[in-house]
Protein backbone atom coordinates (compact mmCIF):
# COMPACT_ATOMS: atom_id res chain seq x y z
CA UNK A 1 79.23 58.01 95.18
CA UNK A 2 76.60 61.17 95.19
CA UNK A 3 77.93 64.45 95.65
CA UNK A 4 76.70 66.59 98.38
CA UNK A 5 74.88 69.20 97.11
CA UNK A 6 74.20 72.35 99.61
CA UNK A 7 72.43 75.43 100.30
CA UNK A 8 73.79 78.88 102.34
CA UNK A 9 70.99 80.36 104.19
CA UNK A 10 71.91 83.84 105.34
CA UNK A 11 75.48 85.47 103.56
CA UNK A 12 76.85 87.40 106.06
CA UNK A 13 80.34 87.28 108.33
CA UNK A 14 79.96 83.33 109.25
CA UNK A 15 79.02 82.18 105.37
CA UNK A 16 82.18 83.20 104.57
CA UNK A 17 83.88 80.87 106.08
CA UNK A 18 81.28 77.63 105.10
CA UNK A 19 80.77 78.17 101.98
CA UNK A 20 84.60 78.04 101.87
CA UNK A 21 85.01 75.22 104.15
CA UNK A 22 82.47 72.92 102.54
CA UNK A 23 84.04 73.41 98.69
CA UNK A 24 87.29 72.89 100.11
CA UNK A 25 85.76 69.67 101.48
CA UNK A 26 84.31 68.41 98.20
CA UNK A 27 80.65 69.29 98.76
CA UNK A 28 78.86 71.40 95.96
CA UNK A 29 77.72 74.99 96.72
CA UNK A 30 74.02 75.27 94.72
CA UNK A 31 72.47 77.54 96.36
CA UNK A 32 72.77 80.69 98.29
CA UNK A 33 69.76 82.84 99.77
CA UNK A 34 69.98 86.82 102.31
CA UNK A 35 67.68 89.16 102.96
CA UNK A 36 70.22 91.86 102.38
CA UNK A 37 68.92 93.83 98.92
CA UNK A 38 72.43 94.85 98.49
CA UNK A 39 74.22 91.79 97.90
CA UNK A 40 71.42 90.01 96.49
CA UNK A 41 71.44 89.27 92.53
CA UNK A 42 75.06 89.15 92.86
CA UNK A 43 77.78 86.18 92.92
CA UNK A 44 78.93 84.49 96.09
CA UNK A 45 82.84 85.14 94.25
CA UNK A 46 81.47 89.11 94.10
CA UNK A 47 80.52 89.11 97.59
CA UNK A 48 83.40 87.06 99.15
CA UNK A 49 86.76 87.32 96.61
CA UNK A 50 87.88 84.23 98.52
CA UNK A 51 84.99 82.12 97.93
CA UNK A 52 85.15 80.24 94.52
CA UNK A 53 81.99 79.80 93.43
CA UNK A 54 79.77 81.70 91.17
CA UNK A 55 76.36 80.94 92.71
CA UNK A 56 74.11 83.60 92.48
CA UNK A 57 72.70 84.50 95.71
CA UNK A 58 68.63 85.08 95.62
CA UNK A 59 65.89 86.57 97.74
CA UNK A 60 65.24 84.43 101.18
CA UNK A 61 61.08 84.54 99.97
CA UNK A 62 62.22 82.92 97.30
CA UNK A 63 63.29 79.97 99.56
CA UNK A 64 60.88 77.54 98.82
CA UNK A 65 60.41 77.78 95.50
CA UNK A 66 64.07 77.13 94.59
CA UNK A 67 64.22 74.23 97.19
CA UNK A 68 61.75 72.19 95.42
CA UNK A 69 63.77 73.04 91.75
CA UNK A 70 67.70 72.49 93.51
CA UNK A 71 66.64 69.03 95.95
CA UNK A 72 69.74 69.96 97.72
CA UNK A 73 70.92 67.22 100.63
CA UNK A 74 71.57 69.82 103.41
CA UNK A 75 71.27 73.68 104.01
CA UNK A 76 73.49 75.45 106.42
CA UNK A 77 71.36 78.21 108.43
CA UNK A 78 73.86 80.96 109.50
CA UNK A 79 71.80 83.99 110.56
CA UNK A 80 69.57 84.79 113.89
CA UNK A 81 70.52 83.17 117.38
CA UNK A 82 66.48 82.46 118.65
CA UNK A 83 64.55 79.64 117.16
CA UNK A 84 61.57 81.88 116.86
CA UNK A 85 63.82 84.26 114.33
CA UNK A 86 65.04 80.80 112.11
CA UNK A 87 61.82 78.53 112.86
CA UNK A 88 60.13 79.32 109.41
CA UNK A 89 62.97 78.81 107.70
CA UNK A 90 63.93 75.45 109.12
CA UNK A 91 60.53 74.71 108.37
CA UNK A 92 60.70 75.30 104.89
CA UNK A 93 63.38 73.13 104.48
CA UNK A 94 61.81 70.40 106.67
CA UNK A 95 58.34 70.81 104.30
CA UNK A 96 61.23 69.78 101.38
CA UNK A 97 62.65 67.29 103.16
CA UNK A 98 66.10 68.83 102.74
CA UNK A 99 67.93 68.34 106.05
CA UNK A 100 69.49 71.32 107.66
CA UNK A 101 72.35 72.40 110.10
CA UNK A 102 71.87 76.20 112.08
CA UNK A 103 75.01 78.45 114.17
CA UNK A 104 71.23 79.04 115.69
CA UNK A 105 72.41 78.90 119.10
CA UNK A 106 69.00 78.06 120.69
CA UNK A 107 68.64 75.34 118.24
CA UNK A 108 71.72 73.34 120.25
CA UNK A 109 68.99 72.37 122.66
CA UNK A 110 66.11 74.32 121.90
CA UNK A 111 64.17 71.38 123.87
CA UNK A 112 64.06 73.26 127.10
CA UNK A 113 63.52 76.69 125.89
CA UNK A 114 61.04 76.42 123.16
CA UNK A 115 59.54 73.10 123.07
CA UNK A 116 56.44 73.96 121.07
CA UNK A 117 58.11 75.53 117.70
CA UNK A 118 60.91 72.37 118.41
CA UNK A 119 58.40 69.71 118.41
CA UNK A 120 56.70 70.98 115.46
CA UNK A 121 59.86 71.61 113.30
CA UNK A 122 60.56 67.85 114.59
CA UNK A 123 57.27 66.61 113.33
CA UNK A 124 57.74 68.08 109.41
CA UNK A 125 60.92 66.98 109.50
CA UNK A 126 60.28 63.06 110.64
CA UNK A 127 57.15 63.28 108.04
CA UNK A 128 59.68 64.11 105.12
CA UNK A 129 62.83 62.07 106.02
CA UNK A 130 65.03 65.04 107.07
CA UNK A 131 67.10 66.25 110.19
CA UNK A 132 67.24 69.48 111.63
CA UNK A 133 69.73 70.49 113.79
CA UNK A 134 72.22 73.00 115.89
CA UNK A 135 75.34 73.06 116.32
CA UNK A 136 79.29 75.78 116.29
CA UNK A 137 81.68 76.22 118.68
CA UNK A 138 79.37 75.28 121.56
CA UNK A 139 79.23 71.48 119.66
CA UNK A 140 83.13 70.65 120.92
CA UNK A 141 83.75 73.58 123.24
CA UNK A 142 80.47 73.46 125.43
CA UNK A 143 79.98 70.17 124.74
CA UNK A 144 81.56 67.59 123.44
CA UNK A 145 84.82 68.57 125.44
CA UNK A 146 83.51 68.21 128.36
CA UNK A 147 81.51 64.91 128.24
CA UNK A 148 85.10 63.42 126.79
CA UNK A 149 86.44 64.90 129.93
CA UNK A 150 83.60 63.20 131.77
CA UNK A 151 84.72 60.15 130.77
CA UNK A 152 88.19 59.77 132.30
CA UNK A 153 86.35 60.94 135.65
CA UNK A 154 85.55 58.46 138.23
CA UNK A 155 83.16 60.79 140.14
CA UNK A 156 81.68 64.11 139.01
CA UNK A 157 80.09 66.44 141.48
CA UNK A 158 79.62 69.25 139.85
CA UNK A 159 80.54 70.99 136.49
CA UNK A 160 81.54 74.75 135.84
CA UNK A 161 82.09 76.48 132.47
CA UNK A 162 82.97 80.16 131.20
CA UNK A 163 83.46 81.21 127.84
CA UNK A 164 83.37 84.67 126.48
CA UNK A 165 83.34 85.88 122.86
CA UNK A 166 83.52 89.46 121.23
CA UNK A 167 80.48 90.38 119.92
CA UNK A 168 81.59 92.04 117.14
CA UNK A 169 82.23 89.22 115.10
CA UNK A 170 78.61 88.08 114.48
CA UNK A 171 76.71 90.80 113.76
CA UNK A 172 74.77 93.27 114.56
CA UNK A 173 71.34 90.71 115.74
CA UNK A 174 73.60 89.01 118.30
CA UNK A 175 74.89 92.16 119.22
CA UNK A 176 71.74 93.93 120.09
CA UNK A 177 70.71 90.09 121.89
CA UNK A 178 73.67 90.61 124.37
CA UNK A 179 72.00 94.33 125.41
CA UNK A 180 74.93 96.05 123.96
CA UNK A 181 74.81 99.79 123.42
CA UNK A 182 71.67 99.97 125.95
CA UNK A 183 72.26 102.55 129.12
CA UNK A 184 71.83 99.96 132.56
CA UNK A 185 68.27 101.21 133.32
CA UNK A 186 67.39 99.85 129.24
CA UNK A 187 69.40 96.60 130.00
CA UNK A 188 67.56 96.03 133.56
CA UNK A 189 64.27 96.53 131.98
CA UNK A 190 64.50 95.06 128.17
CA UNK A 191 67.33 92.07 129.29
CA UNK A 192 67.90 91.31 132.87
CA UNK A 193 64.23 91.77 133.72
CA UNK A 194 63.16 88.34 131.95
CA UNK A 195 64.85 86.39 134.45
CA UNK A 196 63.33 88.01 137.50
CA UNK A 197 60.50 86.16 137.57
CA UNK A 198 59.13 82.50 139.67
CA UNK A 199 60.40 79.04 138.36
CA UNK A 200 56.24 78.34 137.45
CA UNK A 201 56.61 81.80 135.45
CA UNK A 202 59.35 80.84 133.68
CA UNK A 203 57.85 77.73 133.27
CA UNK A 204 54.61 79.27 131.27
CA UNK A 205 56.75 81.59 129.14
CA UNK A 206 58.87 78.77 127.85
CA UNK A 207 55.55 76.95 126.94
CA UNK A 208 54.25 79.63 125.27
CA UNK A 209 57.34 79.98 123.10
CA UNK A 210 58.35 83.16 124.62
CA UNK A 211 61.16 82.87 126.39
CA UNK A 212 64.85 84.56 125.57
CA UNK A 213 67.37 82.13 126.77
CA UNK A 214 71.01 82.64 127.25
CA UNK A 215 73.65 80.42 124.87
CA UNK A 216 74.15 78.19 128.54
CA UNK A 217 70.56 77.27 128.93
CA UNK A 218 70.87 75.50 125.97
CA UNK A 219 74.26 73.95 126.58
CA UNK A 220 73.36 72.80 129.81
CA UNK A 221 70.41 71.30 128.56
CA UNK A 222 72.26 69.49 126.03
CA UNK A 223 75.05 68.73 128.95
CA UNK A 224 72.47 66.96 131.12
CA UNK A 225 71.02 64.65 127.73
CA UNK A 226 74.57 63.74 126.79
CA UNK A 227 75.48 63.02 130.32
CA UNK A 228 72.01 61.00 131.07
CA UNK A 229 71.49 63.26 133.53
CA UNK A 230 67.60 64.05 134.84
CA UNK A 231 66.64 67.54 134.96
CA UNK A 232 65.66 69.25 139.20
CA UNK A 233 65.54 72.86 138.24
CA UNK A 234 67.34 75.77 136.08
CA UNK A 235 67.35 78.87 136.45
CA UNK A 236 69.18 82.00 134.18
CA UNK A 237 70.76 85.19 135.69
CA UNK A 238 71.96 88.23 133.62
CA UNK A 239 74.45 90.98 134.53
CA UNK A 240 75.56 93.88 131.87
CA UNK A 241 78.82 93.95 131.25
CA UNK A 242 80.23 97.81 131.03
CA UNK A 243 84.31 99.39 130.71
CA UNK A 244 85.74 102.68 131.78
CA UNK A 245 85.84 103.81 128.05
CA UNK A 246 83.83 104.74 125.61
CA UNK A 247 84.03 101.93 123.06
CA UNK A 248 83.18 102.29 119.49
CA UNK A 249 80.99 99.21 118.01
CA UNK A 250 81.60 98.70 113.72
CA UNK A 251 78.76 96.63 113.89
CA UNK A 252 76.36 99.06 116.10
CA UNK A 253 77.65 101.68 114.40
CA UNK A 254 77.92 103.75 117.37
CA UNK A 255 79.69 104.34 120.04
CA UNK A 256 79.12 102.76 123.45
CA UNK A 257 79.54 105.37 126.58
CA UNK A 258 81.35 104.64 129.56
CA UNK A 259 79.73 102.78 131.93
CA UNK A 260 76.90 101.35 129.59
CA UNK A 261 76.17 98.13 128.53
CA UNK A 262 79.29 96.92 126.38
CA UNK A 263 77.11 93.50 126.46
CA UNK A 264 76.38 90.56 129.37
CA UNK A 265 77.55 87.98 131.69
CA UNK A 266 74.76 85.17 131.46
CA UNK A 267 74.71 82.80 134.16
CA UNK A 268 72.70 79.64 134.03
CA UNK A 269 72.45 77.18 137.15
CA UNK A 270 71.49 73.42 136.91
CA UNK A 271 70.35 71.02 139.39
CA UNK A 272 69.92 67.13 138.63
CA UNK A 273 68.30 64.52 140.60
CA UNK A 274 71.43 62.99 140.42
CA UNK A 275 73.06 65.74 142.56
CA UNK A 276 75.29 66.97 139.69
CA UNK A 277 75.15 70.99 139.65
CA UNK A 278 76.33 72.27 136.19
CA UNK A 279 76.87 75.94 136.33
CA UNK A 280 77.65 77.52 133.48
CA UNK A 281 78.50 81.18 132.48
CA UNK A 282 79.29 82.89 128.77
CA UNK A 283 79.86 86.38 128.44
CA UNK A 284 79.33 87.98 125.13
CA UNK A 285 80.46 91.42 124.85
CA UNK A 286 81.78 94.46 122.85
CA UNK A 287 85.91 94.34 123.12
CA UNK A 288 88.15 96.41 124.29
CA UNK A 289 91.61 96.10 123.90
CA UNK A 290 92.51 94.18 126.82
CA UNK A 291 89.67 91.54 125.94
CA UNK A 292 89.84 88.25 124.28
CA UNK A 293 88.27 85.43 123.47
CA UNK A 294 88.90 82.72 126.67
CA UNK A 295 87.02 79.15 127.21
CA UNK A 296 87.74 77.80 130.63
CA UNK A 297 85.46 74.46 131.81
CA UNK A 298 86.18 72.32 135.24
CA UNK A 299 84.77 68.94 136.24
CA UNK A 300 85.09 68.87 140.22
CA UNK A 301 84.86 65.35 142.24
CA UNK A 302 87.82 62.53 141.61
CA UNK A 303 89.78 63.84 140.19
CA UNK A 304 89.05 67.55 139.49
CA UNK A 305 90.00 68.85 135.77
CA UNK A 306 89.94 71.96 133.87
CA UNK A 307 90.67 73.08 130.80
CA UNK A 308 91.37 76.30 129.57
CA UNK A 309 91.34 77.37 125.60
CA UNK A 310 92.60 80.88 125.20
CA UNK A 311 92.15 83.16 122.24
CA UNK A 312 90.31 80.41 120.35
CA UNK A 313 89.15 81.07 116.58
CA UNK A 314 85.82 81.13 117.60
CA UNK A 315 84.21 81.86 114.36
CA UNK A 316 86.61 79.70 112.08
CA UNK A 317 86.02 76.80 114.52
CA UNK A 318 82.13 77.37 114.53
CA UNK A 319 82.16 77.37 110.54
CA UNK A 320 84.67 74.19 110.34
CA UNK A 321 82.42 72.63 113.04
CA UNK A 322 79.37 73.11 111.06
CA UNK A 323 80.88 71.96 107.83
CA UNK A 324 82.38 68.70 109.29
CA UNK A 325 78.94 68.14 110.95
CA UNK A 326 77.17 67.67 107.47
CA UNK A 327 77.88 63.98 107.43
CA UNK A 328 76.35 63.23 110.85
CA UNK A 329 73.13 65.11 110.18
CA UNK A 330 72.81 63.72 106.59
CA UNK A 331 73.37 60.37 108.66
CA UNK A 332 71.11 60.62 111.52
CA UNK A 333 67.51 59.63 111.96
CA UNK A 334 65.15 61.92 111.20
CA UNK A 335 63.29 64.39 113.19
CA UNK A 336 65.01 67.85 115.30
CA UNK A 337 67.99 65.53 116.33
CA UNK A 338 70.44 67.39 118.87
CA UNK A 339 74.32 66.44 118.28
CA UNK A 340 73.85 65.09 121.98
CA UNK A 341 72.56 61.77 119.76
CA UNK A 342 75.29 62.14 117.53
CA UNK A 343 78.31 60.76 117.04
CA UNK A 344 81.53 62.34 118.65
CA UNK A 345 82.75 65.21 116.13
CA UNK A 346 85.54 64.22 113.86
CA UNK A 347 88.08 66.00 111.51
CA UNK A 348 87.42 64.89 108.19
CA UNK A 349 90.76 64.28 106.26
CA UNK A 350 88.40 62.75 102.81
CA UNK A 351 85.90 64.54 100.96
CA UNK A 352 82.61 64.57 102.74
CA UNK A 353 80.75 62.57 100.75
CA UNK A 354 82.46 59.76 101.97
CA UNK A 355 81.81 59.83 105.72
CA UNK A 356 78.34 58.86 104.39
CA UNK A 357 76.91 55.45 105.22
């Protein structure tokens, strides 16, 4: 049986953790690729003491050139959170027919936010035999969780989720995403003001490949396809988060005053012809010391059921969810595939080569 051979797109906090994860699991490390000048040239061991491999890591615009000389099965994507920041690189490996998994959060769904870069992402990848996908924590937590919990419910009415995460732990691009740092006047014109806008504007922006969507649009997009639900309307709300102190961000590298933006509640609101409302909320924020990390998700109608995860691992369980996805994707059809489609997400007790058909 073939080992699975795989790339590490972007070396920062998360790669850590999946480079790791997927030796541990039996999977070959043979490539790893950053933009970051200072780490680049050096070995993965250099960079992360715990990591046992000593895979040089190389300049991202070298990329395509090295994917055509490794022909490695999958590459894990671990660096922006819009599709627009990670669509030329999922392209790349799509043009090389070398499937690939992204933490990309718009990528979980990126169906209903950015349908034109999707599609053609989804067209390379069909005409070279590959599947691109996204998936982390929001896979099982967002997701998978609650269509399991779907399924011992006799009648749904409506679905509600919160989850918040600190900020701090994934760098400094999702960090500046959330509005953190910005005074409330910046954060009401540079993050809150995209949403103020007509459902036929939004609409427009989204075709245009514009639009900045909260981590919920996406899950409750992917909510309503798991669920064969039929989309009415969606809308997005967002509200700056602030504390009493000032608060001093390691990955801003600053401090953030009193009263400013420490980050933001997003709030995204579903409708289905099938009168199911799925309401969703994640709030992604700089910490302070009476904040943690808190995942709370209730199915009303018969009977109602929540569940409540506190101070969940969220980055561990986003890399180990990534890692123990490489089997499905390698698996699946090909084309942009969301984990909707999917099977159910298993722990994988064998090597990982041989969960494949």
């Amino acid at each position: 049986m073939k080992d699975i051979n795989v790339v590490q797109i972007g070396t920062g906090k998360m790669s850590r953790y999946t480079m790791r994860y997927l030796l541990e699991k039996g999977c070959n490390l043979v490539g790893a690729f950053d933009i970051n000048e200072s780490i680049i040239g050096k070995s993965v061991h250099d960079v992360f003491n715990e990591v046992n491999s000593n895979i040089i890591i190389s300049n991202i615009n070298k990329l395509d050139t090295k994917l055509k000389e490794l022909k490695p099965d999958i590459a894990i994507v671990t660096t922006m959170s819009l599709l627009s920041d990670v669509g030329d690189v999922l392209k790349i490996c799509a043009r090389n027919g070398v499937n690939a998994i992204t933490t990309c959060e718009e990528a979980f769904d990126s169906y209903n936010s950015n349908p034109k870069l999707t599609k053609e992402i989804d067209e390379l990848a069909k005409q070279n035999n590959c599947t691109i996908t996204g998936s982390g924590y929001q896979d099982v937590y967002w997701g998978n969780l609650i269509s399991i919990i779907g399924g011992s419910t006799f009648k749904i009415t409506e679905i509600k989720g919160s989850s918040s995460y600190n900020v701090e732990d994934y760098g400094i691009a999702l960090a500046k995403a959330h509005g953190a740092g910005l005074t409330l006047d910046e954060f009401d014109k540079e993050v809150a003001s995209v949403d103020k806008i007509s459902d036929e504007e939004r609409n427009k922006i989204i075709e245009s490949g514009k639009y900045l969507p909260s981590y919920m649009w996406n899950v409750n997009g992917w909510l309503i396809d798991k669920l064969g639900l039929t989309l009415k309307r969606q809308t997005q709300k967002t509200i700056p988060t602030t504390y009493k102190e000032d608060i001093y961000s390691e990955t801003l590298g600053t401090t953030v005053k009193a009263g400013d933006a420490t980050g933001m509640s997003a709030v995204v609101t579903t409708e289905t012809n099938e009168g199911i409302t799925i309401t969703s909320e994640c709030i992604g924020k700089v910490y302070s010391k009476e904040d943690y990390d808190k995942n709370v998700w209730t199915i009303v109608g018969e009977p109602n059921t929540t569940v409540i995860v506190e101070r969940p691992a969220t980055v561990e369980l986003t890399c180990a969810t990534i890692v123990n996805r490489i089997p499905d994707v390698i698996n699946s059809r090909s084309g942009f595939v969301l984990t909707s489609e999917m099977p159910e997400l298993t722990y994988k007790i064998k090597p990982l080569k041989e969960y494949l058909k």
